[in-house]
C-alpha atoms as a PDB file:
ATOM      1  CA  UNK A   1     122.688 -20.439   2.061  1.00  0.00           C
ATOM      2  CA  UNK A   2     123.829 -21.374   5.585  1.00  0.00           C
ATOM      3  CA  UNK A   3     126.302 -19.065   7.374  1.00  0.00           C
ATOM      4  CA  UNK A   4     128.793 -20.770   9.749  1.00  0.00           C
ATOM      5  CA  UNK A   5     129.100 -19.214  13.211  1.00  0.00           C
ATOM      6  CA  UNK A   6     131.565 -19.202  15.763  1.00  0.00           C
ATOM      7  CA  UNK A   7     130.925 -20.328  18.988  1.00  0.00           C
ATOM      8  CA  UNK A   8     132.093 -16.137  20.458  1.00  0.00           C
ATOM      9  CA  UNK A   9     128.652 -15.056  17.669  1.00  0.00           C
ATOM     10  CA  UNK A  10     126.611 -17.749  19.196  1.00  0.00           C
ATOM     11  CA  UNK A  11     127.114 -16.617  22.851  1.00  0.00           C
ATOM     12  CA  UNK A  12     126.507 -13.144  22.245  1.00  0.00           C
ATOM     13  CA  UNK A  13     123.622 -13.662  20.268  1.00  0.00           C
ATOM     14  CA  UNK A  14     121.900 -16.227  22.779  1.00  0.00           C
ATOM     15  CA  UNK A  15     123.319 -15.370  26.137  1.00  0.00           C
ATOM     16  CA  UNK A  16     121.008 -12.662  27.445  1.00  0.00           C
ATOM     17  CA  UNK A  17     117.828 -13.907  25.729  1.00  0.00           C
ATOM     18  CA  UNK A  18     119.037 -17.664  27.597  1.00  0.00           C
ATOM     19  CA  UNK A  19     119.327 -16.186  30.771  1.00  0.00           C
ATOM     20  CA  UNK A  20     116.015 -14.047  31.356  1.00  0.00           C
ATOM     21  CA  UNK A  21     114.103 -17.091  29.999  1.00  0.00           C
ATOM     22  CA  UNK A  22     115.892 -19.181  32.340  1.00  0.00           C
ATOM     23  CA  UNK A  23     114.924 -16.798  34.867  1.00  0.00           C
ATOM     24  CA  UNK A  24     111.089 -16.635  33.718  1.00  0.00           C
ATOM     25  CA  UNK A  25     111.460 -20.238  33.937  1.00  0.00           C
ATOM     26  CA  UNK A  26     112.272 -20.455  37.552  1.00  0.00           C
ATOM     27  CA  UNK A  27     110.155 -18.182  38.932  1.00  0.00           C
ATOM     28  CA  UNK A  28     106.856 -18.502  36.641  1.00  0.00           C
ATOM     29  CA  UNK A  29     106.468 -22.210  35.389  1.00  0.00           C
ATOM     30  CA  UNK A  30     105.398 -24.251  38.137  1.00  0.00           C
ATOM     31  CA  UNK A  31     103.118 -26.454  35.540  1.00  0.00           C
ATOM     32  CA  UNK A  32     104.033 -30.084  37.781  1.00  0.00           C
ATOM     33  CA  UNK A  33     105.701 -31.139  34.291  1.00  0.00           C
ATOM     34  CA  UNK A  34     109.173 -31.058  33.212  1.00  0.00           C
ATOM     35  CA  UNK A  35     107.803 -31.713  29.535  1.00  0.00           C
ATOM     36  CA  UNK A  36     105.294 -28.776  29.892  1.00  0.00           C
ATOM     37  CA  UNK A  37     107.903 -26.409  31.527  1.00  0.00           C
ATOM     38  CA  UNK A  38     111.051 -27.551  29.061  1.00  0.00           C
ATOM     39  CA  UNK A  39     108.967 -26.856  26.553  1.00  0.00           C
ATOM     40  CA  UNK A  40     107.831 -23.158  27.950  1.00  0.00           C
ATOM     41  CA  UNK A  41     111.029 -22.388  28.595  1.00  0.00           C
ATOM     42  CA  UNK A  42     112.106 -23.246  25.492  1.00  0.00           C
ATOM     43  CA  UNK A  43     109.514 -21.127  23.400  1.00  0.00           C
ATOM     44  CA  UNK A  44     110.311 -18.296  25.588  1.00  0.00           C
ATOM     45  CA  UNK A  45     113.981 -18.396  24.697  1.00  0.00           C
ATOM     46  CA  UNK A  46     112.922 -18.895  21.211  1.00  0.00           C
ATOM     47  CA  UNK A  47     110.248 -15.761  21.317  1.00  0.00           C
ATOM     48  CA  UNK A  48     113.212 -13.710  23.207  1.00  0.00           C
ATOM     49  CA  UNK A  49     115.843 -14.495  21.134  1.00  0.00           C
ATOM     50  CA  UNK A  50     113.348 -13.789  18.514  1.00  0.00           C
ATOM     51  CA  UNK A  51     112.706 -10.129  19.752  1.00  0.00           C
ATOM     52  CA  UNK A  52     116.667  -9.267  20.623  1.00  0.00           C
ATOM     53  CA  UNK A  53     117.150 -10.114  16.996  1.00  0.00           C
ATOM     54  CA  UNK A  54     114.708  -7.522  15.963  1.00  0.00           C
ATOM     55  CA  UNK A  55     115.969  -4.847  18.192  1.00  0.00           C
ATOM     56  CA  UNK A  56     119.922  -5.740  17.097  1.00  0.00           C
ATOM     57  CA  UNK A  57     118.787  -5.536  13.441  1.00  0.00           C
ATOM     58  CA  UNK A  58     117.157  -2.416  14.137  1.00  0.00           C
ATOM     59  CA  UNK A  59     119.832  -1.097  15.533  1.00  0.00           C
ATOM     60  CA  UNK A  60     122.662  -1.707  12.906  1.00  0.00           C
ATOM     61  CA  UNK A  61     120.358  -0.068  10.044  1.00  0.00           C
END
């Protein structure tokens, strides 16, 4: 079953995890691709978001 989520649940869910990969981005992928470093970044927001999930799950037990 699919939940429906607000926009406010979305942003605190995503921001921090966005913004450190976006960071990580910046500073560490200097690959001479856009594909290759979209793509990084992306998996590192995904493997971030990933991990604050985890820890906010944890958390709430």
């Amino acid at each position: 079953m699919l939940k429906t989520f607000a926009l406010k649940d979305i942003l605190e869910r995503e921001f921090i995890p966005f913004t450190v990969a976006l960071i990580v981005a910046q500073l560490y992928f200097k690959w001479g691709s856009f594909a290759l470093e979209l793509v990084g970044f992306i998996f590192t927001w995904l493997v971030l978001g990933f991990v604050a999930q985890l820890i906010l799950s944890a958390f709430r037990k």
